[in-house]
Structures are given as structure tokens and as C-alpha cells.
N, C-alpha and C. Protein backbone atom coordinates (compact mmCIF):
# COMPACT_ATOMS: atom_id res chain seq x y z
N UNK A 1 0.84 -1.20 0.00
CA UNK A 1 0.00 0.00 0.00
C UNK A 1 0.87 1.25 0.00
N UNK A 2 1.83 1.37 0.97
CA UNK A 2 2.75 2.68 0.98
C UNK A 2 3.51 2.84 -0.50
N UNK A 3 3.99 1.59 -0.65
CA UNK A 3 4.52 1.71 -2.03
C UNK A 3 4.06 1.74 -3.26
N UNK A 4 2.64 1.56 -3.35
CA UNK A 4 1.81 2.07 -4.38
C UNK A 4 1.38 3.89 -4.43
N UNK A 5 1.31 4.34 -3.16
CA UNK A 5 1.47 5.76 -2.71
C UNK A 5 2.28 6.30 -3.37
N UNK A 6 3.71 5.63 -2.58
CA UNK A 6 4.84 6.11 -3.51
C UNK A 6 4.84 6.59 -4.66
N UNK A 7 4.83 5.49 -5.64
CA UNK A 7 4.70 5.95 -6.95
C UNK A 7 3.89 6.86 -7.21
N UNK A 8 2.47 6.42 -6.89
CA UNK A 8 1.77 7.67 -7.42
C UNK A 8 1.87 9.23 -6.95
N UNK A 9 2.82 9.17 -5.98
CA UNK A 9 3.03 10.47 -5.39
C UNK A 9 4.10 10.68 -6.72
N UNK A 10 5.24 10.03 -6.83
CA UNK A 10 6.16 10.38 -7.63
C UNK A 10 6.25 10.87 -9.35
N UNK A 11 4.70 9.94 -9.31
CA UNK A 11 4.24 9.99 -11.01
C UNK A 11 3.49 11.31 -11.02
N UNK A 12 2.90 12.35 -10.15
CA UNK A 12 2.23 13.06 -10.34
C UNK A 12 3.32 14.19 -10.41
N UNK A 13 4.20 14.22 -9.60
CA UNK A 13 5.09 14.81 -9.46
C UNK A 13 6.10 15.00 -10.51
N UNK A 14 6.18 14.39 -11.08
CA UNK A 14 7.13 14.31 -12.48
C UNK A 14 6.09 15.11 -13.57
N UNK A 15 4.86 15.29 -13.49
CA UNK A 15 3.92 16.17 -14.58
C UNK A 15 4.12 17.43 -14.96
N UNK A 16 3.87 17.59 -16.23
CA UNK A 16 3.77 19.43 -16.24
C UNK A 16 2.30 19.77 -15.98
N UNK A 17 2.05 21.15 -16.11
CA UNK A 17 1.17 21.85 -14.99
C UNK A 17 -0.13 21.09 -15.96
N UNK A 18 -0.25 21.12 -17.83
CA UNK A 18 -1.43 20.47 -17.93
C UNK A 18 -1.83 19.19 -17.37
N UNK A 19 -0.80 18.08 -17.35
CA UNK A 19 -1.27 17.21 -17.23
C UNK A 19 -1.80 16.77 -15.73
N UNK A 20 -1.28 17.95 -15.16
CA UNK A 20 -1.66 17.74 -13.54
C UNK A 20 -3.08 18.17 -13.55
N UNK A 21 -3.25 19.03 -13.96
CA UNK A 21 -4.35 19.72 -14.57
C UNK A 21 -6.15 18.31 -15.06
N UNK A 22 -5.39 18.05 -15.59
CA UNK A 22 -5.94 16.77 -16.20
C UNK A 22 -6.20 15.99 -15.28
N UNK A 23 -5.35 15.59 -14.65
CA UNK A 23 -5.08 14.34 -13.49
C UNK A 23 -6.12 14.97 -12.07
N UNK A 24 -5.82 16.22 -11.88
CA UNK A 24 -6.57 16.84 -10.57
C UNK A 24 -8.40 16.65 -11.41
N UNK A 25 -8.30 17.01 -12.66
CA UNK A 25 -10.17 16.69 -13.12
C UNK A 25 -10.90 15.84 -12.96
N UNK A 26 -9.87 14.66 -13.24
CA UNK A 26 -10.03 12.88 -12.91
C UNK A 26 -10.42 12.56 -11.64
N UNK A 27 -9.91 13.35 -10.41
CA UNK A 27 -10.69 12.82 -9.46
C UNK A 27 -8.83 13.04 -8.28
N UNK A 28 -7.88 13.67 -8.88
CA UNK A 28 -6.37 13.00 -8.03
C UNK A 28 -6.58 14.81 -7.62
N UNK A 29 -6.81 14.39 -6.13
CA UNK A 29 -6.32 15.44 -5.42
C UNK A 29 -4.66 16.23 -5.14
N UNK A 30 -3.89 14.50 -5.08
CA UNK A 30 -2.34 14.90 -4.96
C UNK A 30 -1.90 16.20 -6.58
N UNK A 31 -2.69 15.97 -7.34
CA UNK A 31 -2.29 16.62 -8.36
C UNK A 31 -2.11 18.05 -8.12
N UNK A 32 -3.49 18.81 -7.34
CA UNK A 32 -3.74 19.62 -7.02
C UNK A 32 -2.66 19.92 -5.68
N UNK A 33 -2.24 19.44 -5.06
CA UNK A 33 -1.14 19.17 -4.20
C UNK A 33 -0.12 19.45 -4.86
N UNK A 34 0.30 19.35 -5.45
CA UNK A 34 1.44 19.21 -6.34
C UNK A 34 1.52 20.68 -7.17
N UNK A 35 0.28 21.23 -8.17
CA UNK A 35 0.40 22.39 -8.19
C UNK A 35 0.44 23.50 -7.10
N UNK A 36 -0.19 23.35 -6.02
CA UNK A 36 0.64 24.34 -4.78
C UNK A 36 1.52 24.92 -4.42
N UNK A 37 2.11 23.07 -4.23
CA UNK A 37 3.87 23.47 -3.71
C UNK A 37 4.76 23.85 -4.67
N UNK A 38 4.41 23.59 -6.09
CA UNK A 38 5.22 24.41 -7.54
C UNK A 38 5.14 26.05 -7.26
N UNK A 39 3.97 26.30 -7.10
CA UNK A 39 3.83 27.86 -7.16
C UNK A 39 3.63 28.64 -6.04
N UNK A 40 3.33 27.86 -4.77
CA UNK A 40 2.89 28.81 -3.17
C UNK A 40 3.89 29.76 -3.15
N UNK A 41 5.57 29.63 -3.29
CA UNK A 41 6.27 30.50 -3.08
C UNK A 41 6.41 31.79 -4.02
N UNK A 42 6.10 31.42 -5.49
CA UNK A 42 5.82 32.70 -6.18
C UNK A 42 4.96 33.44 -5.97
N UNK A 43 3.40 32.86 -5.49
CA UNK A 43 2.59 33.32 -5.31
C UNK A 43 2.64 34.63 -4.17
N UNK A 44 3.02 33.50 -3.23
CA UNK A 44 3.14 33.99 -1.44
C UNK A 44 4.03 35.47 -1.62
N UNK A 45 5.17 35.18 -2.44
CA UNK A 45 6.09 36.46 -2.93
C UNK A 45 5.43 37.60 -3.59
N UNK A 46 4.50 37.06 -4.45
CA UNK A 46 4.16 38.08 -5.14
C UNK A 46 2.99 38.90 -4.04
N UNK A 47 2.31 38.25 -3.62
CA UNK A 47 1.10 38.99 -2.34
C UNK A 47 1.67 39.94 -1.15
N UNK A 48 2.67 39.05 -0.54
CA UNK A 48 3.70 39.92 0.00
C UNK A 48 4.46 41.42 -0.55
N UNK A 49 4.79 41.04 -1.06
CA UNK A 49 5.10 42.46 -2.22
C UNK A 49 3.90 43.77 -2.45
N UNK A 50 2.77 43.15 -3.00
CA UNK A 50 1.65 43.69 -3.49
C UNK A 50 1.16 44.65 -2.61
N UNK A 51 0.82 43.66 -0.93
CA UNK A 51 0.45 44.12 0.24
C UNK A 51 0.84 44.46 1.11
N UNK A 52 2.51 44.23 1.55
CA UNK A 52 3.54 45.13 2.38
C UNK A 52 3.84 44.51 3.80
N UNK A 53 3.00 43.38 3.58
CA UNK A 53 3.21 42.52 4.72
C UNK A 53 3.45 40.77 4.92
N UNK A 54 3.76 40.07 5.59
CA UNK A 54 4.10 38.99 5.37
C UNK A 54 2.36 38.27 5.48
N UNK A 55 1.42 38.65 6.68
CA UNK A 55 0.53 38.07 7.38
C UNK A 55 -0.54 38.09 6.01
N UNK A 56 -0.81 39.53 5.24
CA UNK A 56 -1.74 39.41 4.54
C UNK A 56 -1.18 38.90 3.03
N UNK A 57 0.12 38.93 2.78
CA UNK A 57 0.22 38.06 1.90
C UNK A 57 0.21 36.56 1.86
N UNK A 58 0.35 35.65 2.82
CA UNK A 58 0.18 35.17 3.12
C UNK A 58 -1.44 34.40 3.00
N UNK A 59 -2.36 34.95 3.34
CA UNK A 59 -3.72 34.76 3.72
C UNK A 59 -4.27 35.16 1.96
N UNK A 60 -3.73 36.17 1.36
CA UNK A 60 -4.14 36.46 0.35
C UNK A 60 -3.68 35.41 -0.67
N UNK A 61 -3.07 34.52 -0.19
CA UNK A 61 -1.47 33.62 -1.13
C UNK A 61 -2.89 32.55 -1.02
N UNK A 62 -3.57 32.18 0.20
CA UNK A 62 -4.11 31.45 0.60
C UNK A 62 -5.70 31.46 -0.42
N UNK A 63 -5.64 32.40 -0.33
CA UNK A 63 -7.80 32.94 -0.92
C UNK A 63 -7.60 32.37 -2.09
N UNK A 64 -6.12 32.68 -2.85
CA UNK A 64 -6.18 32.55 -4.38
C UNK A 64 -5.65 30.77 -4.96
N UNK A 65 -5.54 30.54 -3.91
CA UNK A 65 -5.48 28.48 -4.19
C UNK A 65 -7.03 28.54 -3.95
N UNK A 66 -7.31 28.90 -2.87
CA UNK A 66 -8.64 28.05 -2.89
C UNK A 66 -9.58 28.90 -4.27
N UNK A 67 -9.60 29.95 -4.97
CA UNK A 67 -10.31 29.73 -6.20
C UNK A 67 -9.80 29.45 -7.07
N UNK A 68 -8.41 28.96 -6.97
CA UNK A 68 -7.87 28.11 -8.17
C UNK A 68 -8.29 26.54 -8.34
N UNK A 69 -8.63 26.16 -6.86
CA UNK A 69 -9.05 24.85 -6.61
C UNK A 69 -10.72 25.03 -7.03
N UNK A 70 -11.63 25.42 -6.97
CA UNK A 70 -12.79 25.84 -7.02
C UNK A 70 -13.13 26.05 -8.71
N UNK A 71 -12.44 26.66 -9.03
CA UNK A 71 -12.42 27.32 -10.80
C UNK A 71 -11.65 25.73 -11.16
N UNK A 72 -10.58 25.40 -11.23
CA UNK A 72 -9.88 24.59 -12.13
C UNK A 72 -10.35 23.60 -13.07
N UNK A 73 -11.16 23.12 -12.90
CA UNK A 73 -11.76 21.92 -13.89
C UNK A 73 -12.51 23.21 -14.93
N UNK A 74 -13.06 24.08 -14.77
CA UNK A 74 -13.11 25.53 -16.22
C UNK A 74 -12.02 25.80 -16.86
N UNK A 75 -10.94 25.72 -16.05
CA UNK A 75 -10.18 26.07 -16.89
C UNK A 75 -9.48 25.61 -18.24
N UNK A 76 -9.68 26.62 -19.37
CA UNK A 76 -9.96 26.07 -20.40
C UNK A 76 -8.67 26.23 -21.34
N UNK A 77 -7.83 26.25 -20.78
CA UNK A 77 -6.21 26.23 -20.73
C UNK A 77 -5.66 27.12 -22.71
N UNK A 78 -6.40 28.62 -22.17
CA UNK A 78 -6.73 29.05 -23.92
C UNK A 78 -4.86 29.86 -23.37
N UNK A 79 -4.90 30.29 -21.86
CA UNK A 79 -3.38 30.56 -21.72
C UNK A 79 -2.44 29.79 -20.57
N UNK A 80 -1.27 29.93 -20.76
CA UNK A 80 -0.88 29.35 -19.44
C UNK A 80 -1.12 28.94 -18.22
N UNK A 81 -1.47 28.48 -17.28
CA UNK A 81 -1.30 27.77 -16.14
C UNK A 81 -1.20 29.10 -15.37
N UNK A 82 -0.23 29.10 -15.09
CA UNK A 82 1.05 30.15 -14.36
C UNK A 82 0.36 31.31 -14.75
N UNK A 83 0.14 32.12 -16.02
CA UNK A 83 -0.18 33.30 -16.26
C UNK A 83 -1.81 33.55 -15.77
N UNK A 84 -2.86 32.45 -15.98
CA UNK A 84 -4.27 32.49 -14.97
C UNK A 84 -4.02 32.55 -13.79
N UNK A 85 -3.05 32.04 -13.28
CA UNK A 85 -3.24 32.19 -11.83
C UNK A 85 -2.64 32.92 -11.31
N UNK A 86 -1.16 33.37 -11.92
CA UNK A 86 -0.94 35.17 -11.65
C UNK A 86 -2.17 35.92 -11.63
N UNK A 87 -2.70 36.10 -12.47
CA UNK A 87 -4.20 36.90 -12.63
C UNK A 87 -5.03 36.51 -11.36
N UNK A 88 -5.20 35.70 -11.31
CA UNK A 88 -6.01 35.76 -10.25
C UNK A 88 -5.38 36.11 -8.73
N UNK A 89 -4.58 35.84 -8.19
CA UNK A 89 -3.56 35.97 -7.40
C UNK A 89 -3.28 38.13 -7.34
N UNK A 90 -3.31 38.69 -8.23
CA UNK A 90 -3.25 39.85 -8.40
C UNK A 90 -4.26 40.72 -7.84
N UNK A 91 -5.63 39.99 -8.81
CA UNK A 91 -7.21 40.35 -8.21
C UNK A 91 -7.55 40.00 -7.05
N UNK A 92 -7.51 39.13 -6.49
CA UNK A 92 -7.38 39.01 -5.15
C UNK A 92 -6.44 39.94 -4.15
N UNK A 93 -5.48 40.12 -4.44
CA UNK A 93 -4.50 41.30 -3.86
C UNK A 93 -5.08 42.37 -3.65
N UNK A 94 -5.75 42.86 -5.09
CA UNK A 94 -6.82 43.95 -4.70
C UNK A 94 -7.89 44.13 -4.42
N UNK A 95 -8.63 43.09 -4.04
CA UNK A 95 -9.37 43.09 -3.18
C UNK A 95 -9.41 42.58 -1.94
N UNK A 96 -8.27 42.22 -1.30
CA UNK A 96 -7.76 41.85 -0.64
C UNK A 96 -8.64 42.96 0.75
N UNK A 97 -9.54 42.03 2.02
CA UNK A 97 -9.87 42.64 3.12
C UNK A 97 -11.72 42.61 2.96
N UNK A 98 -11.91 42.64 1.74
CA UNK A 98 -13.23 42.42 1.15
C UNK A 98 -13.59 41.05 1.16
N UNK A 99 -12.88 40.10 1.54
CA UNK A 99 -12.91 38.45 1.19
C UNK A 99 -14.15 38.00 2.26
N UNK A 100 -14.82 36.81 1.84
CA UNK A 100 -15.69 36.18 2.61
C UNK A 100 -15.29 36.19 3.89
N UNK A 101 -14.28 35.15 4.34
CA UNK A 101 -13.99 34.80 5.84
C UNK A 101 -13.61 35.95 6.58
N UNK A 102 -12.98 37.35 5.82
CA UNK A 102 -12.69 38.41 6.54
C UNK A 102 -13.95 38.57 7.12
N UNK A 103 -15.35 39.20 5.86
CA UNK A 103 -16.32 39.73 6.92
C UNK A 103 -17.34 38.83 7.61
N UNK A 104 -17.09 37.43 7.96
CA UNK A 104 -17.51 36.39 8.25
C UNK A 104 -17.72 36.42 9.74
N UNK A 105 -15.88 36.60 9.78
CA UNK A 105 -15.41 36.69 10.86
C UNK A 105 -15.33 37.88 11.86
N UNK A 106 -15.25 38.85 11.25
CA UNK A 106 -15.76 40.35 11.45
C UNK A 106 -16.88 40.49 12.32
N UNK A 107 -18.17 39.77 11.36
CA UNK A 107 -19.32 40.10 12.00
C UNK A 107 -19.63 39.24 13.41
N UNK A 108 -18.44 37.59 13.62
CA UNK A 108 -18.76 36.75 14.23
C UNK A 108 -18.01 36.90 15.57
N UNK A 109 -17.22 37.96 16.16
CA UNK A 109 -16.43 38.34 16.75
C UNK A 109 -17.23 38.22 18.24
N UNK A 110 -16.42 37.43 19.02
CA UNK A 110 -16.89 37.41 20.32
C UNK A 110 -18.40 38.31 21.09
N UNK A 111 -18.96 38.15 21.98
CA UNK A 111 -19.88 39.05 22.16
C UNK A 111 -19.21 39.21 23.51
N UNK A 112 -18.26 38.58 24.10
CA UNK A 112 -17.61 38.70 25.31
C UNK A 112 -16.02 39.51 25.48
N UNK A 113 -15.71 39.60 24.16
CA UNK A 113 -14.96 40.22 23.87
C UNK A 113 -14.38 42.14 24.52
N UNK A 114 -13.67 42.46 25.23
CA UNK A 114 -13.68 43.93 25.96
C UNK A 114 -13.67 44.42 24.63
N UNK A 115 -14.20 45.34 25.20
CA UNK A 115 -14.50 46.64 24.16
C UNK A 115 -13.91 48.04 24.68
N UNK A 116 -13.11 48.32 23.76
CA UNK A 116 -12.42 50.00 24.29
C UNK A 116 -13.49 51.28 24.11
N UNK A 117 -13.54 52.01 25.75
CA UNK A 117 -14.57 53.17 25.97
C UNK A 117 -13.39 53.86 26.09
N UNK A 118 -14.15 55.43 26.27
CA UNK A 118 -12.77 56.69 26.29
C UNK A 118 -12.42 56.15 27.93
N UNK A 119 -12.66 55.50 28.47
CA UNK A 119 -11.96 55.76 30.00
C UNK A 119 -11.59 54.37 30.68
N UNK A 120 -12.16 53.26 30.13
CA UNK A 120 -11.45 52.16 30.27
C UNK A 120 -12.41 50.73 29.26
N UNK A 121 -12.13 49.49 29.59
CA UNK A 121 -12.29 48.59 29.03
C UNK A 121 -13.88 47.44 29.53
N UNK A 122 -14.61 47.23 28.81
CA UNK A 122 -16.18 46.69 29.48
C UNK A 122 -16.01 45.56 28.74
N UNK A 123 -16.58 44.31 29.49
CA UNK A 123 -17.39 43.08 28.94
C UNK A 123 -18.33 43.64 28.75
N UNK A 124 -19.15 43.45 27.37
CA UNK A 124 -20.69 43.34 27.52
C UNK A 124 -21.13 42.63 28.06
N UNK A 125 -22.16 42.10 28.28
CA UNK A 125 -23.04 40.95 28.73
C UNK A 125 -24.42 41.44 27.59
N UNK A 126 -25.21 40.57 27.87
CA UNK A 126 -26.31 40.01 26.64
C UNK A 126 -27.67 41.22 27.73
N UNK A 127 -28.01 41.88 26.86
CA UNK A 127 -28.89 42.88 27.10
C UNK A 127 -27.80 44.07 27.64
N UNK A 128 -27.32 44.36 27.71
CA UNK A 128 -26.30 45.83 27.60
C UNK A 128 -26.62 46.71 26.87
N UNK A 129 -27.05 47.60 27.64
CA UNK A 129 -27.85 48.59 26.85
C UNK A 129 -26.73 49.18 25.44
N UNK A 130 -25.37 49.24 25.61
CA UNK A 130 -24.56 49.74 24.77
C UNK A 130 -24.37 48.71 23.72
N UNK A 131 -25.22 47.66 23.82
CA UNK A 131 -24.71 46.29 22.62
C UNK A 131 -26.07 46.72 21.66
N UNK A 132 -26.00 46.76 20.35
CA UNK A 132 -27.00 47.10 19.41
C UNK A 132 -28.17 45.71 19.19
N UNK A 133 -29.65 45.75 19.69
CA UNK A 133 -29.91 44.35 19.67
C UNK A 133 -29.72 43.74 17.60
N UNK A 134 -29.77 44.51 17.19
CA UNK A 134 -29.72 44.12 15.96
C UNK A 134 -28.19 43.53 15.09
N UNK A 135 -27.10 44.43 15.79
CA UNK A 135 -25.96 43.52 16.13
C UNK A 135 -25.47 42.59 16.58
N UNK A 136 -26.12 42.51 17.69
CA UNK A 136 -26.11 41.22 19.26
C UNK A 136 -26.97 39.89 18.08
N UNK A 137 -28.17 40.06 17.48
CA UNK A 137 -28.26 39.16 16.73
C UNK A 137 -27.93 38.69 15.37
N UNK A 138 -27.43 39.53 14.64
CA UNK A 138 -26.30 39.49 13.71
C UNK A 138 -25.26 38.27 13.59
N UNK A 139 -24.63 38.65 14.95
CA UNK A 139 -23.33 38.04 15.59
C UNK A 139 -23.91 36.66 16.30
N UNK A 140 -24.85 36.38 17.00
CA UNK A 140 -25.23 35.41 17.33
C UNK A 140 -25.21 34.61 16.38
N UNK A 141 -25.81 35.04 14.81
CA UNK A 141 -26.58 34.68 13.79
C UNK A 141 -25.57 33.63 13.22
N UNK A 142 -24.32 34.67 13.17
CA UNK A 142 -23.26 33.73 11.83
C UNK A 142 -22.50 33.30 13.04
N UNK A 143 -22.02 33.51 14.19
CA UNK A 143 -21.40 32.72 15.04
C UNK A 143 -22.28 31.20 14.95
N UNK A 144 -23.74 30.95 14.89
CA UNK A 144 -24.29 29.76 14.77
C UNK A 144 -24.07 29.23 13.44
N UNK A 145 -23.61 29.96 12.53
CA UNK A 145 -24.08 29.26 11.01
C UNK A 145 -22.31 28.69 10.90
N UNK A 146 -21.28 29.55 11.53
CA UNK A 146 -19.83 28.73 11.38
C UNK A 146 -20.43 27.85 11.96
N UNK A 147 -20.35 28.02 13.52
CA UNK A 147 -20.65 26.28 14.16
C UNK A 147 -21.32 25.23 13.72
N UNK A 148 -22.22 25.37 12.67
CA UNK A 148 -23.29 24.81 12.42
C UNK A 148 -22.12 24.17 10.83
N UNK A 149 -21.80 25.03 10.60
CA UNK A 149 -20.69 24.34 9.31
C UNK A 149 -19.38 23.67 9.74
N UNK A 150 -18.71 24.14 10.15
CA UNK A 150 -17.80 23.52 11.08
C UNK A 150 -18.34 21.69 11.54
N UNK A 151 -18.98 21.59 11.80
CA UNK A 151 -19.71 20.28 12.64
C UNK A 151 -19.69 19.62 11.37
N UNK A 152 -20.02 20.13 10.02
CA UNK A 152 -20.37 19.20 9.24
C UNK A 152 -19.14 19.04 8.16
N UNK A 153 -18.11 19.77 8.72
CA UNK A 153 -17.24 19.27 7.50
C UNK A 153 -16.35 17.91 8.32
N UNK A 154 -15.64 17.23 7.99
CA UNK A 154 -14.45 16.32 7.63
C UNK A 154 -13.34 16.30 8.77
N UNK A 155 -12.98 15.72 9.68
CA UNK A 155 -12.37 16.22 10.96
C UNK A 155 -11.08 16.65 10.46
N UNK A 156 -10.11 16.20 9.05
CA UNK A 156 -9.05 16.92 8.44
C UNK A 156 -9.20 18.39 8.30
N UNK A 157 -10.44 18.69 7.40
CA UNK A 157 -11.03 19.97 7.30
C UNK A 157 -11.15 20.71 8.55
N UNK A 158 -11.87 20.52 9.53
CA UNK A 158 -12.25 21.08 10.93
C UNK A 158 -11.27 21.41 11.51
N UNK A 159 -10.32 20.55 11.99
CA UNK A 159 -9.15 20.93 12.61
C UNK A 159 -8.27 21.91 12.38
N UNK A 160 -7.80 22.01 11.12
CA UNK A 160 -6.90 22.54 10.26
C UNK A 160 -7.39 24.43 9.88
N UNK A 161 -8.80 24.38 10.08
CA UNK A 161 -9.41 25.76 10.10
C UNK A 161 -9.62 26.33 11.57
N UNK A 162 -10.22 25.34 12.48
CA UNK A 162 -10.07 25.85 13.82
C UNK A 162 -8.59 26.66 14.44
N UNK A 163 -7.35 26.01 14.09
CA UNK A 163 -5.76 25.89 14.45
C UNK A 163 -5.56 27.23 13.41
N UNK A 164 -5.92 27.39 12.11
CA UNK A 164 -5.51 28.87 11.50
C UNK A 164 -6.17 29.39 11.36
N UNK A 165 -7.62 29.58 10.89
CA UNK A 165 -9.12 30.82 10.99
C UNK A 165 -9.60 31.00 12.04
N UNK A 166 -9.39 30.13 13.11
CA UNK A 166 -10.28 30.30 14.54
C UNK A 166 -8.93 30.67 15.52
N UNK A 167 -8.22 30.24 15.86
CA UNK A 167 -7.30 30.33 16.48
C UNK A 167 -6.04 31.07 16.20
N UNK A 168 -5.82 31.46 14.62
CA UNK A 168 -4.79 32.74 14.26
C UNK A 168 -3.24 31.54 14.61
N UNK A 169 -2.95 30.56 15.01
CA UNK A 169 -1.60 29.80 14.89
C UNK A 169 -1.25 29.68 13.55
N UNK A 170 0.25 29.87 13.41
CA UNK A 170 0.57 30.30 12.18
C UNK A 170 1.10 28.88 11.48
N UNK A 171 1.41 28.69 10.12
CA UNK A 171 1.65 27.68 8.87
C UNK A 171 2.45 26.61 9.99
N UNK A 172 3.27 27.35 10.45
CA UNK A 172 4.69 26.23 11.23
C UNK A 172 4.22 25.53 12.35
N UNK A 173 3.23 26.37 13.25
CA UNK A 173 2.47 25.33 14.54
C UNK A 173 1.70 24.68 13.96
N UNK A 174 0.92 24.90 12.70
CA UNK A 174 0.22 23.85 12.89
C UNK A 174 0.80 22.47 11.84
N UNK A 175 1.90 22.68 11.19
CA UNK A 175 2.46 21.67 10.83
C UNK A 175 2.92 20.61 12.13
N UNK A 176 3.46 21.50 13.09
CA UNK A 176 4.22 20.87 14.07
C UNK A 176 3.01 19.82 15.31
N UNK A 177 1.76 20.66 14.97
CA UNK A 177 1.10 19.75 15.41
C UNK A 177 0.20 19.15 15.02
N UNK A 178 0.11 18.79 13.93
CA UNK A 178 -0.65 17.70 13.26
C UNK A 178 0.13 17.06 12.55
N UNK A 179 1.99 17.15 12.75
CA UNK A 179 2.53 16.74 12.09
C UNK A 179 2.38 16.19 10.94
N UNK A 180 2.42 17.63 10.15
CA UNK A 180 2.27 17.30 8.37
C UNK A 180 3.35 18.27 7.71
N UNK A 181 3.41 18.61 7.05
CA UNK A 181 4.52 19.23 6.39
C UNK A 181 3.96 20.49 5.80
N UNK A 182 4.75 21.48 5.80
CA UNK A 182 4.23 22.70 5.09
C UNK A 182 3.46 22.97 4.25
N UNK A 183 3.64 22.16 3.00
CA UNK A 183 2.87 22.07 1.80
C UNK A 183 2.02 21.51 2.09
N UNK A 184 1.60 20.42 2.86
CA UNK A 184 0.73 19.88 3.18
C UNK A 184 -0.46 21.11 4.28
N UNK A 185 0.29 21.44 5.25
CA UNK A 185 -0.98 22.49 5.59
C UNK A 185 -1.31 23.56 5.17
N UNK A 186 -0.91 23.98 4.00
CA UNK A 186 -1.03 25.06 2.84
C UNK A 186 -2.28 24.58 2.09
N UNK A 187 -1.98 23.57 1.23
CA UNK A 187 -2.68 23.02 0.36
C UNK A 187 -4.18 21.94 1.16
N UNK A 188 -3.94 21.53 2.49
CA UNK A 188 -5.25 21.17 3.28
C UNK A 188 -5.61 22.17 2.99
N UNK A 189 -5.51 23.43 3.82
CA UNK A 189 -6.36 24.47 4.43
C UNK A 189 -6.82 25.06 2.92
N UNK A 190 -6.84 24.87 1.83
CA UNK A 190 -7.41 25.54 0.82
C UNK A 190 -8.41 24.73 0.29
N UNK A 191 -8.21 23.35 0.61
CA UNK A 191 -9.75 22.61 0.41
C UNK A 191 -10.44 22.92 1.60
N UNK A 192 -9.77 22.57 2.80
CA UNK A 192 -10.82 23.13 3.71
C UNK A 192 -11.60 24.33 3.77
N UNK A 193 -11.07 25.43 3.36
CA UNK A 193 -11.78 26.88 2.91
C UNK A 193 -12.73 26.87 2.00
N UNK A 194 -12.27 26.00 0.59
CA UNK A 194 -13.41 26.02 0.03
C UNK A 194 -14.81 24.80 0.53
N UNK A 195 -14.44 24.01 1.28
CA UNK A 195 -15.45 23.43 1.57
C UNK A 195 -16.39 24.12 2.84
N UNK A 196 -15.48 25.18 3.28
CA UNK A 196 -16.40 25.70 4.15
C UNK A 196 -17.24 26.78 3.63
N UNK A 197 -17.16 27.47 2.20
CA UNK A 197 -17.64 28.21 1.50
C UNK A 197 -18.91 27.49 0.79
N UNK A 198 -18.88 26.45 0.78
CA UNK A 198 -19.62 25.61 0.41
C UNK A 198 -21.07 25.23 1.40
N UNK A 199 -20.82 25.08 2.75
CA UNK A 199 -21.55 25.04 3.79
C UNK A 199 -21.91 26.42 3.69
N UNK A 200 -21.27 27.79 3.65
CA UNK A 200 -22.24 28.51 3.84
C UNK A 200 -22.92 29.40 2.82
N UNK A 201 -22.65 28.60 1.70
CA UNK A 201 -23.08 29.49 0.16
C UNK A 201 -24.48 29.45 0.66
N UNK A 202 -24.98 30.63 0.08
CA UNK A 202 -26.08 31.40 0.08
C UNK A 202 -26.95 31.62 1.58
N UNK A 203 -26.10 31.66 2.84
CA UNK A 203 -26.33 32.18 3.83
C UNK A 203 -25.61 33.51 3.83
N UNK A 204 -24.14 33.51 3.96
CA UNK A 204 -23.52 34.74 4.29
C UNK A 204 -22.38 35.00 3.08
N UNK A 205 -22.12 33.74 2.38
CA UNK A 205 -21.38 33.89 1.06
C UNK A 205 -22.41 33.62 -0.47
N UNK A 206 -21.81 34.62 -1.46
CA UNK A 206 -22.70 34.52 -2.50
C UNK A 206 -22.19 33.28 -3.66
């Protein structure tokens, strides 16, 4: 069994970008694996650059696998590989802060969370006259609809978003603790994103 792995890890790996292309349509995820770790670092470079920081290039490096993973079987290969997904990778840059999970998460932000007044720092609590009830249920709203998605994805998926979208631990902890390898929690967390876009299409994502 490992050594049937083998190979097919090795045979995908030896592909150029169409035929991976091909191979990821068929049903081979490693393919899609495989285009990642070819390009995460150009990518990651180029977002970094774009955006002036390591954190949001990074995250932006991230948005643009998962609609490369999402789009790819369209793609109708009229140009390069590499040059579509520069493009997209770019557009994303600039819109970069506008993204689903940003205002997802935005709106889903603790309700226990201190809040800065001009003279010092308050918990709300639930009926606080200073909490907006139309906010207070807002936030209740999509705080239930993650949880409610979350539960239903894949415990690979779940974990791997809890440890970097819920919890903010960065690429290297959570390799170190789910012991997987870089590329590997790069390229998870971009199926996991899109499968969580998936749970909440047409609640809070369009």
C-alpha cells in the first residue's frame, strides 16, 4: 500500500502543470497538491510584495489556491497555467480585506470580547444597553451558522481551520502539530476553505 502511494506520489510529481491539470479533473487530489507546492512560493512572494506585509500576503497567497481549486476543472487552458493564476492571485491582492472569511469573521467576533470606551475597558453581557440588539443578533446569527458548518465538515477539514481561521496559529504550529509538512498544511487548508464556503453558500457567502 505505501509503495503504491509512492509511486503515485512520484508519477504526479514528475507532470507538467497540464497534465496535472488533467489528473486533478479525474478525481487525483495529490495533483492539485502538487500544483501548490510548484507555485505557493511565487505566489506567497508576489502577495507579499503587493500588500507590504508577510501576514496578509500570506492569507491572500491562501484565498487565491482556494479559487484556483474551485475554478480549475473551467479552466480552459486558452493561456498558461502560471499566467491564470498570476491573474487571479493579483485580483485578489486587490481586493484583498473584502474576502468572505474576513467579513464572516468580522461580524462573528466574540460578544464577550472587551470593548475600548474613552476611560477604560467593558465586557458586555447580553442585554447591555450599549450592545446594538440588531448587532447582538447578527453576531449570534453567523457565530451559529460557522458552528453549524464547522460540525459538518471532515475532521481533516475542521481541525486545520479551527488551528488557523479560529485560532490565528501560524503555517509552522500547525504543521508541528498535526505533524504534516508545510505544503501539506497550505494546500489542506485551501480545500478546507473552500469546503467551508460551500456550507455557507447562500447564507452569508454569494
Amino acid at each position: 500500500m505505501i509503495a503504491e502511494k509512492t509511486k503515485t506520489v512520484s508519477k504526479v510529481a514528475g507532470q507538467d502543470d497540464n497534465s496535472l491539470i488533467t489528473s486533478f479533473c479525474d478525481g487525483n487530489n495529490l495533483a492539485f497538491d502538487r500544483l501548490v507546492l510548484k507555485y505557493q512560493d511565487q505566489i506567497v512572494g508576489l502577495c507579499i510584495r503587493y500588500l507590504g506585509n508577510r501576514a496578509d500576503g500570506e492569507d491572500a497567497a491562501q484565498e487565491t489556491f482556494v479559487k484556483v481549486y474551485k475554478n480549475l476543472t473551467r479552466f480552459k487552458g486558452e493561456s498558461l497555467f502560471s499566467t491564470w493564476l498570476y491573474r487571479i492571485a493579483l485580483n485578489t491582492c486587490k481586493n484583498h480585506g473584502r474576502s468572505w472569511w474576513s467579513r464572516l469573521t468580522k461580524k462573528a467576533q466574540r460578544l464577550d470580547a472587551p470593548v475600548e470606551t474613552e476611560n477604560d475597558r467593558y465586557v458586555p453581557e447580553i442585554g447591555d444597553e450599549r450592545l446594538s440588539p440588531e448587532k447582538d443578533l447578527e453576531r449570534r446569527s453567523t457565530a451559529q451558522a460557522i458552528s453549524t458548518a464547522l460540525a459538518q465538515l471532515p475532521p481533516l477539514h475542521k481541525e486545520i481551520l479551527l488551528l488557523r481561521d479560529i485560532q490565528d496559529h501560524s503555517y509552522e504550529e500547525i504543521s508541528v502539530t498535526l505533524k504534516i509538512s508545510l505544503g501539506t498544511v497550505k494546500s489542506r487548508l485551501v480545500r478546507a476553505r473552500a469546503a467551508m464556503q460551500e456550507k455557507l453558500r447562500g447564507t452569508f457567502y454569494g
